[in-house]
PDB file of N, CA and C in Angstrom:
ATOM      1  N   UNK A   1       0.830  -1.195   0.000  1.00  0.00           N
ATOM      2  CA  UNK A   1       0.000   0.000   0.000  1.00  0.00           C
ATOM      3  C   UNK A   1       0.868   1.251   0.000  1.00  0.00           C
ATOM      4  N   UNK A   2       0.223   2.205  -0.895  1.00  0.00           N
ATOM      5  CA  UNK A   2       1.071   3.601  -0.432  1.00  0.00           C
ATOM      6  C   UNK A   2       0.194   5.017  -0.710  1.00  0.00           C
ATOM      7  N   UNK A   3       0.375   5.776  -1.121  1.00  0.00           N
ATOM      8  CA  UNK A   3      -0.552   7.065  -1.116  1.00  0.00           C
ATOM      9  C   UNK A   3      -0.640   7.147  -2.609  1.00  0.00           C
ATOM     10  N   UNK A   4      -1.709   7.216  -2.788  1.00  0.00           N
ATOM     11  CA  UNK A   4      -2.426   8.585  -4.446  1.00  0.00           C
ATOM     12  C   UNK A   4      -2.250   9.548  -3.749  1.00  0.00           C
ATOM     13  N   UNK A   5      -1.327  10.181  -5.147  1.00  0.00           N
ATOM     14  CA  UNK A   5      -1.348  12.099  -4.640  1.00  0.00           C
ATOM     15  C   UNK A   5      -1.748  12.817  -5.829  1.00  0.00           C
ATOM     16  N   UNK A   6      -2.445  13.499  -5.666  1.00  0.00           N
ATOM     17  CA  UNK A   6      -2.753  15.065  -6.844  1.00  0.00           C
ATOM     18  C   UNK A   6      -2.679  16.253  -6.778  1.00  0.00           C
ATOM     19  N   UNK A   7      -1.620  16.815  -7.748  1.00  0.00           N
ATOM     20  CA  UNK A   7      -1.073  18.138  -6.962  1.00  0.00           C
ATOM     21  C   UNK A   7      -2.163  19.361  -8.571  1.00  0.00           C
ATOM     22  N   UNK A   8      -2.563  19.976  -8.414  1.00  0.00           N
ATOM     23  CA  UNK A   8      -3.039  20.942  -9.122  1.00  0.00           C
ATOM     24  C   UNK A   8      -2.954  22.444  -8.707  1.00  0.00           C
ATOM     25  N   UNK A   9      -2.459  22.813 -10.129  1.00  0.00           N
ATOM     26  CA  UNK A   9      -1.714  23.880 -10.210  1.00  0.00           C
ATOM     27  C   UNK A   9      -1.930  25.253 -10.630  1.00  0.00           C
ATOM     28  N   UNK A  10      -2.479  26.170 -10.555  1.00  0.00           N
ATOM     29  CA  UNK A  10      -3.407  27.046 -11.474  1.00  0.00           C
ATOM     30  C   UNK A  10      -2.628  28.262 -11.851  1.00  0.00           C
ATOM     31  N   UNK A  11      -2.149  28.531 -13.013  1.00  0.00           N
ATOM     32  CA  UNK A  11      -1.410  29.922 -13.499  1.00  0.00           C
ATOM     33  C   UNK A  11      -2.223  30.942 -14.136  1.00  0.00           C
ATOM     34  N   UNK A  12      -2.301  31.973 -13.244  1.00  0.00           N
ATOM     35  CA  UNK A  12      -3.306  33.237 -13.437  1.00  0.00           C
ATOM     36  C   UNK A  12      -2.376  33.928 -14.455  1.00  0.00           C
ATOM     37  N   UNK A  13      -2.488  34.436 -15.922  1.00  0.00           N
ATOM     38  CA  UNK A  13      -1.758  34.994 -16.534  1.00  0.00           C
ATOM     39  C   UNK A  13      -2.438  35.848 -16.747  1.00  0.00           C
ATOM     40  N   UNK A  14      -1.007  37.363 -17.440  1.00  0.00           N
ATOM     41  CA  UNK A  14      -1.731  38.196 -17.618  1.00  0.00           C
ATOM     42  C   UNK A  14      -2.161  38.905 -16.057  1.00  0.00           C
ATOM     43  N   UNK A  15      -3.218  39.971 -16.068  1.00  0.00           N
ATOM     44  CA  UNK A  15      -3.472  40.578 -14.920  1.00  0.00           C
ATOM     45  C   UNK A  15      -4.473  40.399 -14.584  1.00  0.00           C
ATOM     46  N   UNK A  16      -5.008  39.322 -14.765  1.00  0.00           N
ATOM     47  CA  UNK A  16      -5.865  38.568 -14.197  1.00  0.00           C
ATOM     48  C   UNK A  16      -5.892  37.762 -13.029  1.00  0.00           C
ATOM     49  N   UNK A  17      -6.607  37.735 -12.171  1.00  0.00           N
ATOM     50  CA  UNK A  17      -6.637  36.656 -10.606  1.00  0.00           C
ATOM     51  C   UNK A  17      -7.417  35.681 -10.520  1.00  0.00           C
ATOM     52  N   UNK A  18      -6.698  34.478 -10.551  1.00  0.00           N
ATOM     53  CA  UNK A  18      -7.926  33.426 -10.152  1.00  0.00           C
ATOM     54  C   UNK A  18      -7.818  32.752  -8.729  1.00  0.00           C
ATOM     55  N   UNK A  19      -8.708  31.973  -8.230  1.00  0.00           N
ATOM     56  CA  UNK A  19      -8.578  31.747  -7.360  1.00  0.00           C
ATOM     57  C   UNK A  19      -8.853  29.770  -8.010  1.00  0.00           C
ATOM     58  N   UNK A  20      -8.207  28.992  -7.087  1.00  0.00           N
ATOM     59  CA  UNK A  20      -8.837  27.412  -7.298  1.00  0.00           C
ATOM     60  C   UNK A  20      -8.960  26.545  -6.087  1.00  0.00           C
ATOM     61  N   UNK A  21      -9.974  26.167  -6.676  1.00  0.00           N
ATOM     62  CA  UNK A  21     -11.135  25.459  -5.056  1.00  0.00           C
ATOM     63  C   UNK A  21     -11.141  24.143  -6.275  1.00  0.00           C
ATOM     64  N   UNK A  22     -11.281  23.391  -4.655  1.00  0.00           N
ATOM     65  CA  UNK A  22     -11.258  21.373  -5.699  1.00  0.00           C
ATOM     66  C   UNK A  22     -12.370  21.207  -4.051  1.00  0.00           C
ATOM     67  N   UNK A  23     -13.154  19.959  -4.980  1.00  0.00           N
ATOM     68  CA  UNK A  23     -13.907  19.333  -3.960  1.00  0.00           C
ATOM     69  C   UNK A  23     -13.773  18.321  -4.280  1.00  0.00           C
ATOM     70  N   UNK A  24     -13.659  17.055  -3.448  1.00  0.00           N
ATOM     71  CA  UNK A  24     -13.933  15.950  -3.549  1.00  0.00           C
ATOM     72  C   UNK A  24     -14.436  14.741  -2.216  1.00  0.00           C
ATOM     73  N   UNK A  25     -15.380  13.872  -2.335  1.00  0.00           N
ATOM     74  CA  UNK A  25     -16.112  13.387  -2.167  1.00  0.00           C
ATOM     75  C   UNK A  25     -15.373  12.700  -0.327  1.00  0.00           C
ATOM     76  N   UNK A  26     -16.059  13.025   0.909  1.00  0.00           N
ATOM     77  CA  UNK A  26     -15.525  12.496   2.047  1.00  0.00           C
ATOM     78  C   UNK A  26     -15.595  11.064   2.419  1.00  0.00           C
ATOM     79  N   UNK A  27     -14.224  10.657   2.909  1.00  0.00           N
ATOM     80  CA  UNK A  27     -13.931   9.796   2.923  1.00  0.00           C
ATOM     81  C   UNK A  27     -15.227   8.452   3.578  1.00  0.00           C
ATOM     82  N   UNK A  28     -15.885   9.262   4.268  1.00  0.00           N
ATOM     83  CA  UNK A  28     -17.069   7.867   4.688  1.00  0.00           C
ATOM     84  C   UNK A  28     -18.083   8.218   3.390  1.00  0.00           C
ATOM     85  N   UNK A  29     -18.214   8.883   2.441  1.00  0.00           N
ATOM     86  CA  UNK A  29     -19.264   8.587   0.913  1.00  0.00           C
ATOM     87  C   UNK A  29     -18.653   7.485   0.535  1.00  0.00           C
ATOM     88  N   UNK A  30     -18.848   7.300  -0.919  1.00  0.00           N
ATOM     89  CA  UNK A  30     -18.455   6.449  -1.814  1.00  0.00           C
ATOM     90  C   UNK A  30     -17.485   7.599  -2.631  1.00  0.00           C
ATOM     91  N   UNK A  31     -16.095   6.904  -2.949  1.00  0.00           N
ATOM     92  CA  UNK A  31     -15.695   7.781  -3.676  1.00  0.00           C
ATOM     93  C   UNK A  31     -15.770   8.291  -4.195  1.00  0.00           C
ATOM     94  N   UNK A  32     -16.288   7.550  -5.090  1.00  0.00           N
ATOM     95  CA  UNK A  32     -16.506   7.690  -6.834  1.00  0.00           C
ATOM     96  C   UNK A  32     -17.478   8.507  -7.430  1.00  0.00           C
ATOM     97  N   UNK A  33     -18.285   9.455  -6.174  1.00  0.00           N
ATOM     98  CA  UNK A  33     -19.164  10.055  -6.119  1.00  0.00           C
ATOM     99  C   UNK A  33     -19.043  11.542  -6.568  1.00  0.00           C
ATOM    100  N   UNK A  34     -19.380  12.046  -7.653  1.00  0.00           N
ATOM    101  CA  UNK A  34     -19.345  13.269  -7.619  1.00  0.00           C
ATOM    102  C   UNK A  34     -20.094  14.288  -6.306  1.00  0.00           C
ATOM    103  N   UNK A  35     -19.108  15.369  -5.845  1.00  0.00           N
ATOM    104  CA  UNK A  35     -19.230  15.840  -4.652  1.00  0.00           C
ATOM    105  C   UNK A  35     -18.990  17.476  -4.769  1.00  0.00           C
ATOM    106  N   UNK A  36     -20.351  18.256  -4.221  1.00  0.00           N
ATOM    107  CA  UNK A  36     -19.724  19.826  -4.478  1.00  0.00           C
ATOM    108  C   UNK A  36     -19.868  20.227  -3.353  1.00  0.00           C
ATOM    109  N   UNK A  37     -20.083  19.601  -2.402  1.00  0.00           N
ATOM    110  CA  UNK A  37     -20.139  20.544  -1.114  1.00  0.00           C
ATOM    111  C   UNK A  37     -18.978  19.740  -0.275  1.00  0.00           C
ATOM    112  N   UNK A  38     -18.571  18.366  -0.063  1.00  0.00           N
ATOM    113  CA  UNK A  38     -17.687  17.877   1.162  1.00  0.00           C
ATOM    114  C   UNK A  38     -16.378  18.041   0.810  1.00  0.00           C
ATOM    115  N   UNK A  39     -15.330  18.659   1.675  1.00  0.00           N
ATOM    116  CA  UNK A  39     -13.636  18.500   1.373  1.00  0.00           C
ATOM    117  C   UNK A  39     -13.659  19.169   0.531  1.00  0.00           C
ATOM    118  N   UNK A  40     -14.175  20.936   0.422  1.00  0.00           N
ATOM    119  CA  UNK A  40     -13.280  21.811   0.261  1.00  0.00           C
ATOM    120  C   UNK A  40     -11.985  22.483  -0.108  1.00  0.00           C
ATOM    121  N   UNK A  41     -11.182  22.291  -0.621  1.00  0.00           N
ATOM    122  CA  UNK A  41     -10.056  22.654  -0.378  1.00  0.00           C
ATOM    123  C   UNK A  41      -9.959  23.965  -1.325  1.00  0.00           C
ATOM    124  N   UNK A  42      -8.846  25.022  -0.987  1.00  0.00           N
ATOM    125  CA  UNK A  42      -9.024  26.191  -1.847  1.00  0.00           C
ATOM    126  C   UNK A  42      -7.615  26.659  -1.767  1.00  0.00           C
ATOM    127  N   UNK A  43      -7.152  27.406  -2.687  1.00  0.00           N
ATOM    128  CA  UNK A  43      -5.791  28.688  -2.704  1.00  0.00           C
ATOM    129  C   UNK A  43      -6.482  30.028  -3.583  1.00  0.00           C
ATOM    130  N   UNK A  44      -5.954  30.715  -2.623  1.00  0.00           N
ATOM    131  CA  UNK A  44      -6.246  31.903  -3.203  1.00  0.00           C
ATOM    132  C   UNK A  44      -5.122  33.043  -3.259  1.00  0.00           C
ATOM    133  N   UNK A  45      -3.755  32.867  -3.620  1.00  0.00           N
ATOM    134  CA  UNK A  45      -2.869  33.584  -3.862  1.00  0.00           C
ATOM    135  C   UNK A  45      -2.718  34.867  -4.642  1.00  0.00           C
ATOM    136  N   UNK A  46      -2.149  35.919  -4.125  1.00  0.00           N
ATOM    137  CA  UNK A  46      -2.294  37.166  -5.070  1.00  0.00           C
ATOM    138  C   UNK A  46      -1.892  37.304  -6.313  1.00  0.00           C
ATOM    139  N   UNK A  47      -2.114  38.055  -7.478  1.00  0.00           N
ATOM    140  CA  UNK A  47      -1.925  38.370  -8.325  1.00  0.00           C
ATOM    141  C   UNK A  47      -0.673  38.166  -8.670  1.00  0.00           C
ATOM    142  N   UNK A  48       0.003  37.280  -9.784  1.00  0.00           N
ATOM    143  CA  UNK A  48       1.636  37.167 -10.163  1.00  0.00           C
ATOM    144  C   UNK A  48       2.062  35.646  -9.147  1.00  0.00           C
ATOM    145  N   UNK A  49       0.849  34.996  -8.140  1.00  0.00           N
ATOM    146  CA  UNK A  49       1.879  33.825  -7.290  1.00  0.00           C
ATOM    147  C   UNK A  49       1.046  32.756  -8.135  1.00  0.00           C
ATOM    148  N   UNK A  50       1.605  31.292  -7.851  1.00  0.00           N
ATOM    149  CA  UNK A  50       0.625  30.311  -8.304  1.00  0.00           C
ATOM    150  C   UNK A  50       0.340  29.405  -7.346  1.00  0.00           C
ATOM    151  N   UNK A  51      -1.299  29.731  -7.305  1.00  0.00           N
ATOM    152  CA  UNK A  51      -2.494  28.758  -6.523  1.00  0.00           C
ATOM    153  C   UNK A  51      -2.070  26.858  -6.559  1.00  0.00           C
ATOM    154  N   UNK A  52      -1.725  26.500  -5.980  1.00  0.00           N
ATOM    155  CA  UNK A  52      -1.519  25.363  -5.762  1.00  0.00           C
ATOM    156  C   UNK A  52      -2.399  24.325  -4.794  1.00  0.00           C
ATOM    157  N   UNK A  53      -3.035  23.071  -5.336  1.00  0.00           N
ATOM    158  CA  UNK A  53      -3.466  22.359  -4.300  1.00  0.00           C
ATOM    159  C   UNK A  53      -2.425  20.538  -4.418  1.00  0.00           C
ATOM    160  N   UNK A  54      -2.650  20.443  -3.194  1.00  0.00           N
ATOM    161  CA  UNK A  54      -2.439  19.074  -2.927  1.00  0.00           C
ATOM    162  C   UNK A  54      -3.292  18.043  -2.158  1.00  0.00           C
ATOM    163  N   UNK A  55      -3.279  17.057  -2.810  1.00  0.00           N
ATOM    164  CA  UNK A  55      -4.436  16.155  -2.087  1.00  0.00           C
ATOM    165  C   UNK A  55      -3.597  14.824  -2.391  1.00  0.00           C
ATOM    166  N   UNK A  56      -4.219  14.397  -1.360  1.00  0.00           N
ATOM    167  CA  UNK A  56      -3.848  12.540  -0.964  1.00  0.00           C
ATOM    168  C   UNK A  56      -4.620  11.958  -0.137  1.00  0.00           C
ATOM    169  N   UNK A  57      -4.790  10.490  -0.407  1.00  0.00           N
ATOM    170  CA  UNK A  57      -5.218   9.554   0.055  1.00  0.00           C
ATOM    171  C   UNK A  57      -4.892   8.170   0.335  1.00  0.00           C
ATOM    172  N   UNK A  58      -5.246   7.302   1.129  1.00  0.00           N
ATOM    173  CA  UNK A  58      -4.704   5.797   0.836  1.00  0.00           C
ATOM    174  C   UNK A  58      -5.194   4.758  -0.258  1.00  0.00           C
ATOM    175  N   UNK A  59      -3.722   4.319  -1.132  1.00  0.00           N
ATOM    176  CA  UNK A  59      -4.065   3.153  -1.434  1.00  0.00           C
ATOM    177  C   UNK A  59      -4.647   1.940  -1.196  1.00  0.00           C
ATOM    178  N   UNK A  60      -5.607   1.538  -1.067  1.00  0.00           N
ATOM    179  CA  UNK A  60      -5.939   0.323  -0.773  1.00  0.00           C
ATOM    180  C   UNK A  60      -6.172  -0.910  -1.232  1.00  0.00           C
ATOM    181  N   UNK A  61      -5.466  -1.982  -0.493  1.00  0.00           N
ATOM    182  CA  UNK A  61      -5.327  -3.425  -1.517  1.00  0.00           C
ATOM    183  C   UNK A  61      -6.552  -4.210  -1.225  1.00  0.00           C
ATOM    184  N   UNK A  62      -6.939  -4.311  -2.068  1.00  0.00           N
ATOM    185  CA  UNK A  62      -8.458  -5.708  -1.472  1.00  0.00           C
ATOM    186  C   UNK A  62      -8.420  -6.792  -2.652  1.00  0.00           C
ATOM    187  N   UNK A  63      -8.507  -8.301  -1.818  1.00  0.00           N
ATOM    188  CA  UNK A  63      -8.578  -8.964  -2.259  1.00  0.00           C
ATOM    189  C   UNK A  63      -8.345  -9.419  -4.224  1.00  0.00           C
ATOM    190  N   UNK A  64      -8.066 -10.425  -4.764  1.00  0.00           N
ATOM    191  CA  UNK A  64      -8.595 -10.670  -5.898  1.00  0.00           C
ATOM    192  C   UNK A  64      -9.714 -10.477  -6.555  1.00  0.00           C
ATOM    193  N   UNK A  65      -9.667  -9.894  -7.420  1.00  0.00           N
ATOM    194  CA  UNK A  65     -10.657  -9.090  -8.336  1.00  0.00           C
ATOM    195  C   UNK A  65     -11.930  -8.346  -7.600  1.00  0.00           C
ATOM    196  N   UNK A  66     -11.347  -7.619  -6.818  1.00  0.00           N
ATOM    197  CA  UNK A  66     -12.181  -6.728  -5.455  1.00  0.00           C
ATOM    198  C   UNK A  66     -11.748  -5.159  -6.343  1.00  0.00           C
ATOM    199  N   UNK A  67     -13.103  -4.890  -6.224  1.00  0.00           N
ATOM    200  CA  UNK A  67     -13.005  -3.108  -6.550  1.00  0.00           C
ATOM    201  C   UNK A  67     -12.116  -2.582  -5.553  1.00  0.00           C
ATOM    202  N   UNK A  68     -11.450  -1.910  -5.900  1.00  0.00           N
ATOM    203  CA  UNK A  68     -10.291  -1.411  -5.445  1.00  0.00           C
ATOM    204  C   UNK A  68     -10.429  -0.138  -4.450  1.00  0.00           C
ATOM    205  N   UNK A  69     -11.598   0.812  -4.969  1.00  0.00           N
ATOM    206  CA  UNK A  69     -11.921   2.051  -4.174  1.00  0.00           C
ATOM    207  C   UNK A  69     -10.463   3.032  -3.901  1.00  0.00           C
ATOM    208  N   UNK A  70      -9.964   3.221  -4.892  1.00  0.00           N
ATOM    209  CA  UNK A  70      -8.816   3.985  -4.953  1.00  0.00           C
ATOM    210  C   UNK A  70      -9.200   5.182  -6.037  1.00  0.00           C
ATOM    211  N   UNK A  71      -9.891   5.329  -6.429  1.00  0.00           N
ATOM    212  CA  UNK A  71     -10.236   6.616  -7.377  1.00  0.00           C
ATOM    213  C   UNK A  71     -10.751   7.390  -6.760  1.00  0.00           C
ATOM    214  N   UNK A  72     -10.773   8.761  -6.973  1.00  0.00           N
ATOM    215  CA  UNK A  72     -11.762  10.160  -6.281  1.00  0.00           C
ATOM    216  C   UNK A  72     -12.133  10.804  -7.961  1.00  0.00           C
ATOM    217  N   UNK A  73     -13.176  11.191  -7.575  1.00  0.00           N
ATOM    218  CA  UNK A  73     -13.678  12.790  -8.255  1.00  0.00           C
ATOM    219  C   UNK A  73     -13.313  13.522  -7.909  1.00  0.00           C
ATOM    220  N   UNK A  74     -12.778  14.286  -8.489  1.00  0.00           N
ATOM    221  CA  UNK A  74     -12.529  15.672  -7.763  1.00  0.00           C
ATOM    222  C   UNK A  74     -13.047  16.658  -9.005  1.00  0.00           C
ATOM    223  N   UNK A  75     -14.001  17.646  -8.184  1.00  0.00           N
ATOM    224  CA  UNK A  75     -14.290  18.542  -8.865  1.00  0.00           C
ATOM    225  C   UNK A  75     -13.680  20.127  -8.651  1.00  0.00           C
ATOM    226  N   UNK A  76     -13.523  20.550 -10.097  1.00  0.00           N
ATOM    227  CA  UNK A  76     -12.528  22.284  -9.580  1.00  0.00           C
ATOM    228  C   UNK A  76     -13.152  23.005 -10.338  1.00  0.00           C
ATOM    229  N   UNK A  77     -13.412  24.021  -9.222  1.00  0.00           N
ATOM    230  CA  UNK A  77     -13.368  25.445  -9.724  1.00  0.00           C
ATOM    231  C   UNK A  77     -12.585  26.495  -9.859  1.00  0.00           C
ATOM    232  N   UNK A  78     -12.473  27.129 -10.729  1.00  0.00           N
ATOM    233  CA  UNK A  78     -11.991  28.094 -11.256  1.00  0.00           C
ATOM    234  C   UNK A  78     -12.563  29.838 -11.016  1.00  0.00           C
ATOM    235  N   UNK A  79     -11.942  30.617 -10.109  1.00  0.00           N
ATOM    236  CA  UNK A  79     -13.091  31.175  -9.914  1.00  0.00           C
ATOM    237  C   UNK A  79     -12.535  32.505  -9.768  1.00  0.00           C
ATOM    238  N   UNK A  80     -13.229  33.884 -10.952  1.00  0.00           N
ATOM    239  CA  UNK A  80     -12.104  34.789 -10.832  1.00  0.00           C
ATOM    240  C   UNK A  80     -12.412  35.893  -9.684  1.00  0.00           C
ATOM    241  N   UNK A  81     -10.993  36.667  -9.377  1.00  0.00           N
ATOM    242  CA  UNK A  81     -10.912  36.807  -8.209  1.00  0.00           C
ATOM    243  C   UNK A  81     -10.618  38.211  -8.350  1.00  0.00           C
ATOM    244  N   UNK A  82      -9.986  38.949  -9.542  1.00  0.00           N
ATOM    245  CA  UNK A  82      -9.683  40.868  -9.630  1.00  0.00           C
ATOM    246  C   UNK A  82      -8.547  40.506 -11.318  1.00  0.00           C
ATOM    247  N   UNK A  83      -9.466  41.891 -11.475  1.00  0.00           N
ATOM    248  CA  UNK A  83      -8.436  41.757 -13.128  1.00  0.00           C
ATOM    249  C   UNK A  83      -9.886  42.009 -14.075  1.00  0.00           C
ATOM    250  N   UNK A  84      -9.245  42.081 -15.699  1.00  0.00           N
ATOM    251  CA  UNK A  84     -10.649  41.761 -16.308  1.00  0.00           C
ATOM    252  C   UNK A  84     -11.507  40.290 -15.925  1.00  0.00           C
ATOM    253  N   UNK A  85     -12.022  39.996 -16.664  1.00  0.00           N
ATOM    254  CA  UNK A  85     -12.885  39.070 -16.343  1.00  0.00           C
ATOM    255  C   UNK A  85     -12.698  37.713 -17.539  1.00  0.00           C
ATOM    256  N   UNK A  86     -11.670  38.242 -18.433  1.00  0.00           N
ATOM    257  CA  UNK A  86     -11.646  36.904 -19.459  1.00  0.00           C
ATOM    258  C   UNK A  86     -10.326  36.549 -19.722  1.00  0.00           C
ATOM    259  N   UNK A  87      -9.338  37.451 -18.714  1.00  0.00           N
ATOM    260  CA  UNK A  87      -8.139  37.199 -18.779  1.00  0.00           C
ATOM    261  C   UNK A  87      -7.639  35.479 -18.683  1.00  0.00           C
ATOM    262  N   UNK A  88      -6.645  35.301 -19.369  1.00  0.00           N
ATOM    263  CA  UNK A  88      -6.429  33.703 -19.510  1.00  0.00           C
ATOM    264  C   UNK A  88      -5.806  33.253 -18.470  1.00  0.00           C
ATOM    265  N   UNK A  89      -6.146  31.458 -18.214  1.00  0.00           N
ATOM    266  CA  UNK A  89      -5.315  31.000 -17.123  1.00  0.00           C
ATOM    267  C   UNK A  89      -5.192  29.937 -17.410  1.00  0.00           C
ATOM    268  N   UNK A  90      -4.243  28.417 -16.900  1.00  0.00           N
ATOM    269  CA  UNK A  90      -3.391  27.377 -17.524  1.00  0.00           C
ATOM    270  C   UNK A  90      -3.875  26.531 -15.931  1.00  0.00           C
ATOM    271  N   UNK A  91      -4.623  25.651 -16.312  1.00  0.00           N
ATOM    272  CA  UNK A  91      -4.415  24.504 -15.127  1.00  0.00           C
ATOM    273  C   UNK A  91      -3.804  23.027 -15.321  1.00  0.00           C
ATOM    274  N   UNK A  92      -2.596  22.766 -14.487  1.00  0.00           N
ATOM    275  CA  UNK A  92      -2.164  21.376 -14.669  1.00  0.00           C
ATOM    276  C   UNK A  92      -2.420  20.819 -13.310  1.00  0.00           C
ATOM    277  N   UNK A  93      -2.443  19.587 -13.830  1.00  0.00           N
ATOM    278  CA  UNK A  93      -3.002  18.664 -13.190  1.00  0.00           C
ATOM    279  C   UNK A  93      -2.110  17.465 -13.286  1.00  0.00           C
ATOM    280  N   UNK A  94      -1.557  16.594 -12.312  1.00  0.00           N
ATOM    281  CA  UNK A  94       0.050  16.017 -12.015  1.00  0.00           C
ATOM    282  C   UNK A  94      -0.438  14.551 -11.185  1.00  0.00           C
ATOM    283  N   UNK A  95       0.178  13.633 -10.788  1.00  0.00           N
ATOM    284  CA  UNK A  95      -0.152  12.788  -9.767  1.00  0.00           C
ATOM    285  C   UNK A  95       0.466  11.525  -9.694  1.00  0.00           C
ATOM    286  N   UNK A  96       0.892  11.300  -8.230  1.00  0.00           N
ATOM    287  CA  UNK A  96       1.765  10.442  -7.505  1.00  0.00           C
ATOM    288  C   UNK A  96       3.284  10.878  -8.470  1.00  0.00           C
ATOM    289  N   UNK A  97       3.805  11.875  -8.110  1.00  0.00           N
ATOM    290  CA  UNK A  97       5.214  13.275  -8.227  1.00  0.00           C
ATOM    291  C   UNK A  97       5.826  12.694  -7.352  1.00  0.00           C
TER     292      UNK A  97
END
């Protein structure tokens, strides 16, 4: 066993501000569940830094040909924060780094 990690990355370009919020689904749901309200997570860094999240969880081994329950949804928002309003921005998205 070892950890899933997902690091997401958000580059506000230009003079534009974004902010990035991820949700994904708490650990007593079902994972696999799309989720917009439980586990929160957010960065909201100023203008010129980059918003970064990190998330992890446990791997888990089960049995022979046992659903595994190692996947999440994670849902993100993108959400602007000062600047025009259509200024461009670059999200990557990375995992087990």
């Amino acid at each position: 066993d070892s950890t899933i990690r997902a690091t997401l990355t958000l580059h506000s370009l230009g003079e534009t501000d974004y902010d990035l919020v991820v949700f994904r689904a708490a650990a007593s749901m079902t994972p696999m569940v799309r989720e917009c309200v439980a586990n929160e997570t957010s960065s909201a860094r100023p203008v010129g830094e980059v918003d970064r999240i990190e998330l992890s969880w446990p791997d888990v081994t089960n049995g022979l040909f046992a659903s595994d329950g190692d996947g999440r949804i994670l849902s993100v928002l993108v959400r602007h924060a000062a600047g025009p309003c259509d200024g461009p921005w670059r999200l990557e998205v990375s995992g087990n780094r």
